[in-house]
Protein backbone atom coordinates (compact mmCIF):
# COMPACT_ATOMS: atom_id res chain seq x y z
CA UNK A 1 0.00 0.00 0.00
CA UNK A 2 1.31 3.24 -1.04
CA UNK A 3 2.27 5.90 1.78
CA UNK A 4 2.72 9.78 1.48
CA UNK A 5 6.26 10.95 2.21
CA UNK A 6 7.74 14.34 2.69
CA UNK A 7 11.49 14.59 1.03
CA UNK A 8 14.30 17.42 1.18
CA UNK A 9 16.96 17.30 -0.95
CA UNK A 10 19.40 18.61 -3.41
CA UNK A 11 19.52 19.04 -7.19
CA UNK A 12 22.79 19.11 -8.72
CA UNK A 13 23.27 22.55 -8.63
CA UNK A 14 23.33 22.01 -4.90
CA UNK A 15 19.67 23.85 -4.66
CA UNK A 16 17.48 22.68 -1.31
CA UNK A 17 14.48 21.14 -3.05
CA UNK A 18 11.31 20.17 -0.95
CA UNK A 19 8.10 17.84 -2.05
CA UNK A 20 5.78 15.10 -1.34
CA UNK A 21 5.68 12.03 -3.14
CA UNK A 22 3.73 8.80 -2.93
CA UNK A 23 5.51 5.25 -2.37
CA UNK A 24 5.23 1.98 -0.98
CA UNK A 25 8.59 2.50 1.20
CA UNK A 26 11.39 5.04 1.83
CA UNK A 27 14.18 2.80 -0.23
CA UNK A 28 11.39 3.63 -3.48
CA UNK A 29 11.86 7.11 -2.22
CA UNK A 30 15.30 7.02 -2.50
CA UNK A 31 15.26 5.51 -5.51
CA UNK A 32 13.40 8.22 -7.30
CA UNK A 33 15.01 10.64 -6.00
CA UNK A 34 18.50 9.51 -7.30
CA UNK A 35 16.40 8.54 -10.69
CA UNK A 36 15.71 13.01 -10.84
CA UNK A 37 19.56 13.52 -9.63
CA UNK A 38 18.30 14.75 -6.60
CA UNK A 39 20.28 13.84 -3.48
CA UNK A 40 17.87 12.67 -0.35
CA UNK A 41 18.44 15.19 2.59
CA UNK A 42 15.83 14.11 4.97
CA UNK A 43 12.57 11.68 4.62
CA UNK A 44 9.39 11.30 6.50
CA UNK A 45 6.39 9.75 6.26
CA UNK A 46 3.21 12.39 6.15
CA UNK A 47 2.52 13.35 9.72
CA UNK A 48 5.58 10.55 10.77
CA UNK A 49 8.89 11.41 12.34
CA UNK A 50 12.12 11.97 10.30
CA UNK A 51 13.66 9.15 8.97
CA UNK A 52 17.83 9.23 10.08
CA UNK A 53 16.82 11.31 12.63
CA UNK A 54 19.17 8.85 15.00
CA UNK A 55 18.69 9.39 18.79
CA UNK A 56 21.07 8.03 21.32
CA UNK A 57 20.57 4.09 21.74
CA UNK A 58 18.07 3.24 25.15
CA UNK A 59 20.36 1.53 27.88
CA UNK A 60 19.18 -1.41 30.16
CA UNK A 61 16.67 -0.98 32.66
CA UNK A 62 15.81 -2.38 36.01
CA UNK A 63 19.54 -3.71 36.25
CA UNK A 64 19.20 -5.87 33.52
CA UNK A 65 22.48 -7.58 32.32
CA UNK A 66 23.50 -6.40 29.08
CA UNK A 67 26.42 -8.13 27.08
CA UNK A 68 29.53 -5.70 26.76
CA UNK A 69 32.26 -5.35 24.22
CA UNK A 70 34.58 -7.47 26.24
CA UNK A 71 32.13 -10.29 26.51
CA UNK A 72 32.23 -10.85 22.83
CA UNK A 73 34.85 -12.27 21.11
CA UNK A 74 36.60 -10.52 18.61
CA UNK A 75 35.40 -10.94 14.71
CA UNK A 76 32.05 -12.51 16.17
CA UNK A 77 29.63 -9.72 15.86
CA UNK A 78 31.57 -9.66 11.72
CA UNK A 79 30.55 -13.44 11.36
CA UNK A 80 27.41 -12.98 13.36
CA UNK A 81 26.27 -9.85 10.72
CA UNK A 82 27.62 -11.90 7.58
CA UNK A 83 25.56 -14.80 8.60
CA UNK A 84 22.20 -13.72 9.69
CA UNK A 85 22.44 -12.01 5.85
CA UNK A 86 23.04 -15.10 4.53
CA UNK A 87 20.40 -16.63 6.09
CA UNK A 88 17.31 -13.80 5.72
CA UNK A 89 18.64 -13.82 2.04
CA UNK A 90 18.65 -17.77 1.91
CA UNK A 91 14.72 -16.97 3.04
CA UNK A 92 14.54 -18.67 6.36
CA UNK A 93 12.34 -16.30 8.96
CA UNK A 94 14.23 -13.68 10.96
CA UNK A 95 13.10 -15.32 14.35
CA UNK A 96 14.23 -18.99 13.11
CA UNK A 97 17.63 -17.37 11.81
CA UNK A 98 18.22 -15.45 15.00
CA UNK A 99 17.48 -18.39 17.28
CA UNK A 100 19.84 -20.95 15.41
CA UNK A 101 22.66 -18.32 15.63
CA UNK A 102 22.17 -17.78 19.63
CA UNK A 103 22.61 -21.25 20.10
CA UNK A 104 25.92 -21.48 17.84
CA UNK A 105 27.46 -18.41 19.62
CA UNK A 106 30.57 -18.78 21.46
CA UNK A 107 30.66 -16.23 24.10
CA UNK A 108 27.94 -16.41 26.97
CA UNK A 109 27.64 -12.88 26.73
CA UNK A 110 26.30 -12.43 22.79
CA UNK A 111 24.59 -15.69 23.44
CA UNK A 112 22.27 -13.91 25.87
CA UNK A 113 22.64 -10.48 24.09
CA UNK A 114 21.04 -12.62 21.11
CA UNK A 115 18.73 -14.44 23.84
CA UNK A 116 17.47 -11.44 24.44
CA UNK A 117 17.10 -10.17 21.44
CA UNK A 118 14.77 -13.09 20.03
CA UNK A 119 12.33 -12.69 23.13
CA UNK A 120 11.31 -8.75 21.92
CA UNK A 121 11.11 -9.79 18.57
CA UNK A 122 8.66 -12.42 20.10
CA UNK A 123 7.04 -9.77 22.10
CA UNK A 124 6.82 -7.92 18.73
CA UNK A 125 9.43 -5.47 18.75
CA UNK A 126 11.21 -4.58 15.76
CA UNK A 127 15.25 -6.02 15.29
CA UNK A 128 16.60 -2.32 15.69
CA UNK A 129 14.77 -1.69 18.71
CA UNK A 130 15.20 -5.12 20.05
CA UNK A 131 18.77 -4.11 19.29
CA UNK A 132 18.85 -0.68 21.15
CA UNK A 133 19.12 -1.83 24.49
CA UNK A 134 22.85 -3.40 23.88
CA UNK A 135 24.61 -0.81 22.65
CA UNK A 136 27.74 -2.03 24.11
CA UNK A 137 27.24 -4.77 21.14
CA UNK A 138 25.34 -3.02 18.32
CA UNK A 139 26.39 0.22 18.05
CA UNK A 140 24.64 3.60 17.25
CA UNK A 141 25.50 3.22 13.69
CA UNK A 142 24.58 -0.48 13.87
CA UNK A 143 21.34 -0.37 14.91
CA UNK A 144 20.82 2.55 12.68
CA UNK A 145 21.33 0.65 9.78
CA UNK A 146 19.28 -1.98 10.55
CA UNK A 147 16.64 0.29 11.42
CA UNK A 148 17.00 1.38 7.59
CA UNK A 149 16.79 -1.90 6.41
CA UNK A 150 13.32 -2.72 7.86
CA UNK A 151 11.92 0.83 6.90
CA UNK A 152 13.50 -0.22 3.33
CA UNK A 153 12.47 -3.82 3.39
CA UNK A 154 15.71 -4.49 2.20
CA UNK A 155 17.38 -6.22 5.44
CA UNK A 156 19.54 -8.96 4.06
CA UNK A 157 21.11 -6.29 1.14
CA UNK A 158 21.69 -4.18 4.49
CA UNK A 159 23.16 -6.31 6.72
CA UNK A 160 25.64 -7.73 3.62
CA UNK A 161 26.76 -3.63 3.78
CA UNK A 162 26.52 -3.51 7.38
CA UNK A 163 29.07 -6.73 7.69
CA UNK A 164 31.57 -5.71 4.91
CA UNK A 165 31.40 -2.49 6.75
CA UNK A 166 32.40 -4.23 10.33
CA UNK A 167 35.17 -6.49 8.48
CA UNK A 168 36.73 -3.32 6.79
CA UNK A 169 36.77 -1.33 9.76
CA UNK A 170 38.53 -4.57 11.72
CA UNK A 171 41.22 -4.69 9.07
CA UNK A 172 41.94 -1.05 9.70
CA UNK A 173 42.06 -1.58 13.29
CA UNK A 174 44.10 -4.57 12.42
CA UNK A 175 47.08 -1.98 10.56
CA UNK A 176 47.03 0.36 13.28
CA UNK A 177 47.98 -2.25 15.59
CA UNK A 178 51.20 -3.82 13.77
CA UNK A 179 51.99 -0.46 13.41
CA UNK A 180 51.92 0.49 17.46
CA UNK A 181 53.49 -2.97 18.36
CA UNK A 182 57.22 -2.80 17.13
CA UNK A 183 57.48 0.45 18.52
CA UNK A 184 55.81 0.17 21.94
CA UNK A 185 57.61 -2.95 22.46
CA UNK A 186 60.96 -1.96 21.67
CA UNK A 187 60.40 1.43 24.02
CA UNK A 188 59.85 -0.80 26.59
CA UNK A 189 62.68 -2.67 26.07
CA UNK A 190 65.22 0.34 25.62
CA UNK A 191 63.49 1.98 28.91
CA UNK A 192 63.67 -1.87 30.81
CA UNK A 193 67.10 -2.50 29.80
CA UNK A 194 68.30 1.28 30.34
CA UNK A 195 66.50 1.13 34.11
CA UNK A 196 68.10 -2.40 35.38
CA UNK A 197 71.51 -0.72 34.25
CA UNK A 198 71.40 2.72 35.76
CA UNK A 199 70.25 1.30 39.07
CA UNK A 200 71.52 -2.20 39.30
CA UNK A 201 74.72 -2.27 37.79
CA UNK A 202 76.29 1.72 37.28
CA UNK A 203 76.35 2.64 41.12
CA UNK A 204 78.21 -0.49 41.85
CA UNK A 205 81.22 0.86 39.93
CA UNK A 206 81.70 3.38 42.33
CA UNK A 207 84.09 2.49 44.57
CA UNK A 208 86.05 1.00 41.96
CA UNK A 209 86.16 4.61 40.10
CA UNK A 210 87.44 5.85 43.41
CA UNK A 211 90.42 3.40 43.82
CA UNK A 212 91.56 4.41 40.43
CA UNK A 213 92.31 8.25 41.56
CA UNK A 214 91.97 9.85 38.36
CA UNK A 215 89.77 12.56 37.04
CA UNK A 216 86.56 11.13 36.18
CA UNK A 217 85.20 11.94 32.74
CA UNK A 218 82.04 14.05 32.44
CA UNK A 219 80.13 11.87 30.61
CA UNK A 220 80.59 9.26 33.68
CA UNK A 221 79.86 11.78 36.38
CA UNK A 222 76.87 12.79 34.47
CA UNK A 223 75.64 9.42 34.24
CA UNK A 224 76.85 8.01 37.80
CA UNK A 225 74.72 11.43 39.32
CA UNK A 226 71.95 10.17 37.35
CA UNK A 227 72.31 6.49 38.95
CA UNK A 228 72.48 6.87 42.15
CA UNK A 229 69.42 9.54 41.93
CA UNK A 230 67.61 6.74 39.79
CA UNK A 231 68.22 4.18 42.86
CA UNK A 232 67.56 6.45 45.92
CA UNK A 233 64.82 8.35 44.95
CA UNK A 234 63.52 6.09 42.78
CA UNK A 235 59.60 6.43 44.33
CA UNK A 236 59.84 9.70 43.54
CA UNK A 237 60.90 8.85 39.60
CA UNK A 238 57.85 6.68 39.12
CA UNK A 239 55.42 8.58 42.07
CA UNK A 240 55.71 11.69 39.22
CA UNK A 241 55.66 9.31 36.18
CA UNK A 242 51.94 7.88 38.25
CA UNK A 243 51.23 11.52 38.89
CA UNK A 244 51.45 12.44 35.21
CA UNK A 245 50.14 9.79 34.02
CA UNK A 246 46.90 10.12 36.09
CA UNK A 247 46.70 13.99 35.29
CA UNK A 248 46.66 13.26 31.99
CA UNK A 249 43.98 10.96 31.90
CA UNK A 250 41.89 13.19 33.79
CA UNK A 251 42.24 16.47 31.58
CA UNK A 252 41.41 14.14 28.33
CA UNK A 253 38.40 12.73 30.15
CA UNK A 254 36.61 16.19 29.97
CA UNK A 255 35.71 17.91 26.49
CA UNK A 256 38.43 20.17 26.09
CA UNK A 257 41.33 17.73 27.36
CA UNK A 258 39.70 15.05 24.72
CA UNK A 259 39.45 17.27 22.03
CA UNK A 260 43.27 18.64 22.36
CA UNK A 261 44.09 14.95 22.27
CA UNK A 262 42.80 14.39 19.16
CA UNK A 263 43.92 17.28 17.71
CA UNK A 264 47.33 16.19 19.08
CA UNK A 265 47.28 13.23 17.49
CA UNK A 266 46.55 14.28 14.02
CA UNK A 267 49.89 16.49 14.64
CA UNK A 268 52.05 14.16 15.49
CA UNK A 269 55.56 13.51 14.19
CA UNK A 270 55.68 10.95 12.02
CA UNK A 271 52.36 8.82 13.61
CA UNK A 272 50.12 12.06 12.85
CA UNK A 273 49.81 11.49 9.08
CA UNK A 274 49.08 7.38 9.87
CA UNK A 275 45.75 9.12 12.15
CA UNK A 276 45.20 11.26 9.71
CA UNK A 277 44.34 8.82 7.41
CA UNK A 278 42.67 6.67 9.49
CA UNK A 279 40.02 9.28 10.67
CA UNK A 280 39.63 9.82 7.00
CA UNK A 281 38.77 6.33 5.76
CA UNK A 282 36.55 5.89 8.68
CA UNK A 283 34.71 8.94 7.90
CA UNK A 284 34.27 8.45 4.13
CA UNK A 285 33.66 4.48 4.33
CA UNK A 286 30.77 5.23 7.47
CA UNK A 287 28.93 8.10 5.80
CA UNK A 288 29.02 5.59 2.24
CA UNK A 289 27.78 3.09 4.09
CA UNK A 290 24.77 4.80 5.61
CA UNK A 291 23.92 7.00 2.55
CA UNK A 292 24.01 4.17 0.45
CA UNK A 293 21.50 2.20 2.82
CA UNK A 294 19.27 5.03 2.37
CA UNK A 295 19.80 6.81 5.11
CA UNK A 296 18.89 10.96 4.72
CA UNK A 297 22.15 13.09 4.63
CA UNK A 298 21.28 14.83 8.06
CA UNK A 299 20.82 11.49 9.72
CA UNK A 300 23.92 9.50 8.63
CA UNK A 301 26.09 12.86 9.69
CA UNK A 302 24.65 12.57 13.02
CA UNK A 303 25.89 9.20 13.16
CA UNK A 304 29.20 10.15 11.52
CA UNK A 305 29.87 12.79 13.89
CA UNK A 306 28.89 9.94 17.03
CA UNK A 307 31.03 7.40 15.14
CA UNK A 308 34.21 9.45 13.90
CA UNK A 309 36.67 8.58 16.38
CA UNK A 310 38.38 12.08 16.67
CA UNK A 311 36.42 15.36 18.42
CA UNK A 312 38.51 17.31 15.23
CA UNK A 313 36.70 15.03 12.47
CA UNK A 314 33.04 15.36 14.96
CA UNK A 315 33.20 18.93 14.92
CA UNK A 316 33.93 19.56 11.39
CA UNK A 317 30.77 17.04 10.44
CA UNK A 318 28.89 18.68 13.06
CA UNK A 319 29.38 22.34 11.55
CA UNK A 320 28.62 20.82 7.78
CA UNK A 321 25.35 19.27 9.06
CA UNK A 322 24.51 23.06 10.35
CA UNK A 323 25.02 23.97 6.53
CA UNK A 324 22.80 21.36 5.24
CA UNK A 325 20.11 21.92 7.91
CA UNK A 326 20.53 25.66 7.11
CA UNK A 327 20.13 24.82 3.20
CA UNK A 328 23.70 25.66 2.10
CA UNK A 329 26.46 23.39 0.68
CA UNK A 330 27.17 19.77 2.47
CA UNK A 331 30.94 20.39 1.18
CA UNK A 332 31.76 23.73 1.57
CA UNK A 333 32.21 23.49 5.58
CA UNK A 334 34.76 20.77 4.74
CA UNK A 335 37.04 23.51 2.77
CA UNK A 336 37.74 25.43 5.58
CA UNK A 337 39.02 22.77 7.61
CA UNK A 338 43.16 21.59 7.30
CA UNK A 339 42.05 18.14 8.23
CA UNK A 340 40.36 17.48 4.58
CA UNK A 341 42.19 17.55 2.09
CA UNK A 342 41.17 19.13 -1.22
CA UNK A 343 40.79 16.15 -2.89
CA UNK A 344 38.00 14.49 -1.00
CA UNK A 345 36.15 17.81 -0.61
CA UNK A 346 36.06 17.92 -4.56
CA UNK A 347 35.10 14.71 -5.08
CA UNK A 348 32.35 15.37 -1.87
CA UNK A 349 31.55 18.44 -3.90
CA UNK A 350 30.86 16.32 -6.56
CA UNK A 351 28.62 13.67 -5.30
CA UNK A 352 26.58 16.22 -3.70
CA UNK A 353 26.13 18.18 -7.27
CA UNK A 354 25.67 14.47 -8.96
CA UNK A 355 23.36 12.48 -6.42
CA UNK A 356 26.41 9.80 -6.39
CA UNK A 357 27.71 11.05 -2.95
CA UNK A 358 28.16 7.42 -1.58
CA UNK A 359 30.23 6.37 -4.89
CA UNK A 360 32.44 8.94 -4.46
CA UNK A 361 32.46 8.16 -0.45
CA UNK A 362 33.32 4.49 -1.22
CA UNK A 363 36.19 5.62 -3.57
CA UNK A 364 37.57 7.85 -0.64
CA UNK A 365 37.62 5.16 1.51
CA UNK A 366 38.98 2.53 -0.52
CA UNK A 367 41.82 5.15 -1.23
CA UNK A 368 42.50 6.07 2.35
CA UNK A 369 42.72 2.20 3.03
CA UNK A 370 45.45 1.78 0.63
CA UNK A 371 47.29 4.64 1.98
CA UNK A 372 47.22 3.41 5.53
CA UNK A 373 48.33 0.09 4.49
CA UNK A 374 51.07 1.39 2.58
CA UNK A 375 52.22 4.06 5.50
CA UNK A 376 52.14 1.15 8.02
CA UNK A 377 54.82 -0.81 5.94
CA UNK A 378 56.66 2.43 5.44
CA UNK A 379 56.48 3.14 9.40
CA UNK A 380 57.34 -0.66 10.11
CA UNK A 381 60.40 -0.29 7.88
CA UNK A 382 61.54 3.09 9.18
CA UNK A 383 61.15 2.55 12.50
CA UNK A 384 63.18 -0.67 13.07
CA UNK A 385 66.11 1.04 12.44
CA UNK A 386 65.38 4.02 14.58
CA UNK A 387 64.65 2.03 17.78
CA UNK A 388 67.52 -0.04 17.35
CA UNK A 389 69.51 3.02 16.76
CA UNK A 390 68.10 4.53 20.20
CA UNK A 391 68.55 1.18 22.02
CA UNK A 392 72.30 1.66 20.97
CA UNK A 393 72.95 5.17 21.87
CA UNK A 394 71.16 4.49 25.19
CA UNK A 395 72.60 1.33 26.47
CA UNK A 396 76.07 2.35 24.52
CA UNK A 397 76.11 5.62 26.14
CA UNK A 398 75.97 3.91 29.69
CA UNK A 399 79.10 1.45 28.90
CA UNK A 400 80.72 3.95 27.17
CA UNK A 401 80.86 6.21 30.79
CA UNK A 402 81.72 2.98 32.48
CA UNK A 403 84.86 2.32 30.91
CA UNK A 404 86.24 5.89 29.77
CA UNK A 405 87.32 6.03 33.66
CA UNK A 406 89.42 2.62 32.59
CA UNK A 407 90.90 3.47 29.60
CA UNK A 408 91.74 7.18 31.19
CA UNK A 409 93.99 5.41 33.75
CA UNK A 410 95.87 3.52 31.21
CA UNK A 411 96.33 6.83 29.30
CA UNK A 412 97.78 7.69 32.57
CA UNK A 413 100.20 4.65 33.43
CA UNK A 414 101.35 4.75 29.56
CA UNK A 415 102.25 8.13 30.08
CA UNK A 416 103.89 7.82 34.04
């Protein structure tokens, strides 16, 4: 049965068009829409709320247990998503598919997530909002997705996006972390190594550098001062290291402390252009995803900007869904930032003008991927050599002051 919807959106000279037009479901919406080369801004049904609108996912009540991150093991929500796709498109009932995949799960804690699940749908709630309640699970952007698929009627072709999505984004997270490893290892190492020889072993030699009665090199008194502070006030070394540490963490858990992190860390030497790119690919592959589910423009931004990963990225999406919402350019907001580089604002600035904005997206993404894979190699290989060279000039540096006493005295004796 037909329904009445309301649509905003753009034509491709970037113009805020409004109208009403009669389909059986928002995806046919959609579909015309791109079928005039007009970009969907924002759907509703006649006398209905906004479609994408997005509000923040409903948390437990009553105490109710709710299955966390940490409760489910890692790559089964990916398999989980790429399954119950496979199964809805195989045509076996939602319930029946949902069931036989609580039962298979390994972790107790999606297996009552999903237990849970399959009793609303029983009671006759929808997926999404059966969904809603675990959002330590299914995410904003998950459940928003599936909440497109069932206004679309097109769940199985959603959740096939929704689970190439979730394996893309693990890959990613997958780079970043052989890129952190070498590095945070070796530090480690260098700062373990450097420690148990500046306290255990350098302060020992001093009674032997006073028996040889010669003028002790600077580099050695520099480095025996440092020792025997290292190994006397030692609580105080690693009391301020706690201190700082703590501070830290406290100024980044409020707004401004978080949001000069991430600024931070798109500035930093060499690692800033690796999260860079990251925030980049995340924010072009999560805004094609939604978009091309057929979520409106303002309500996949809303998730972007809950999604991104980086306050810098949240509050540049934030400001270009004011500019939409105020009937100006989705791209134009994006110039003015140094985060975004020309390129993708073009090719944003052409989607928008086209009505192929999650194309272009997709390409973005796919690009940025690429990049990161190729900067973590380039990272890998650069900084092997760096840390090693560090490990050398630290640990070198100590034996070097431990025997320049030695080979001053037999400077000496050569020349008595």
């Amino acid at each position: 049965m037909a329904t009445t919807f309301k649509y905003e959106a753009r034509d491709a000279s970037g113009k805020l068009v409004k109208g009403t037009v009669s389909a059986e479901s928002q995806s046919d919406v959609v579909a015309d829409l791109r079928k005039r080369n007009l970009t969907p801004v924002e759907i509703k049904r006649s006398g209905g709320a906004m479609f994408g609108g997005g509000g923040k996912a409903a948390t437990g009540k009553g105490g109710k247990k709710l299955a966390t991150r940490s409760s489910v093991k890692k790559g089964e929500l990916e398999v989980f998503t790429r399954q119950l796709a496979t199964m809805l498109g195989a045509g076996i009932p939602m319930l029946e598919a949902l069931e036989i995949l609580a039962d298979q799960a390994e972790s107790p804690g999606f297996a009552f997530c999903l237990n849970k699940v399959v009793d609303d749908i029983r009671s006759g709630s929808d997926l999404s909002k059966s969904m809603e309640p675990h959002k330590r699970v299914f995410s904003h952007i998950y459940v928003s997705m599936i909440r497109a698929g069932e206004v679309s009627g097109q769940i199985d072709t959603i959740l096939s996006r929704l689970a190439e999505y979730l394996e893309a984004s693990a890959h990613l997270r997958q780079e970043i972390k052989s890129a952190m490893t070498y590095p945070v290892i070796s530090l480690v190492l260098v700062i373990g190594i450097a420690s148990f020889l500046m306290i255990g072993i350098v302060p020992s030699f001093k009674p032997v550098f006073d028996s040889l009665e010669v003028e002790l090199p600077g580099l050695t008194v520099a480095i025996m001062d440092v020792a025997f502070f290292m190994r006397d006030y030692w609580y105080l070394m690693f009391g301020g290291m706690a201190a700082a540490f703590f501070g830290i963490k406290l100024f980044t858990a409020t707004p401004r402390g978080a949001f000069v992190k991430d600024a931070l860390f798109l500035r930093m030497p060499v690692f800033g252009i690796l999260f860079k790119k990251v925030a980049l690919s995340r924010f072009a592959r999560t805004f094609s995803t939604l978009v091309k589910s057929g979520v409106p423009i303002l309500g996949a931004m809303e998730i972007v900007s809950d999604t991104a990963g980086n306050l810098v990225i949240s509050r540049i999406v934030d400001t270009a869904r004011d500019s939409v919402k105020n009937g100006d350019s989705l791209s134009e907001p994006f110039t003015r930032s140094t985060v975004f580089p020309p390129m993708v604002v073009k090719m944003m600035a052409i989607g928008e003008r086209s009505g192929a904005l999650d194309s272009l997206l997709e390409k973005i993404a796919e690009f940025y991927d690429q990049q990161v894979e190729a900067e973590v190699k380039g990272l890998t290989s650069m900084i092997e050599p760096i840390m090693i060279a560090i490990m050398g000039i630290v640990v070198g540096g100590i034996v070097l002051a431990v025997f320049l006493p030695i080979f001053k005295l037999q400077e000496k004796l050569s020349g008595g």
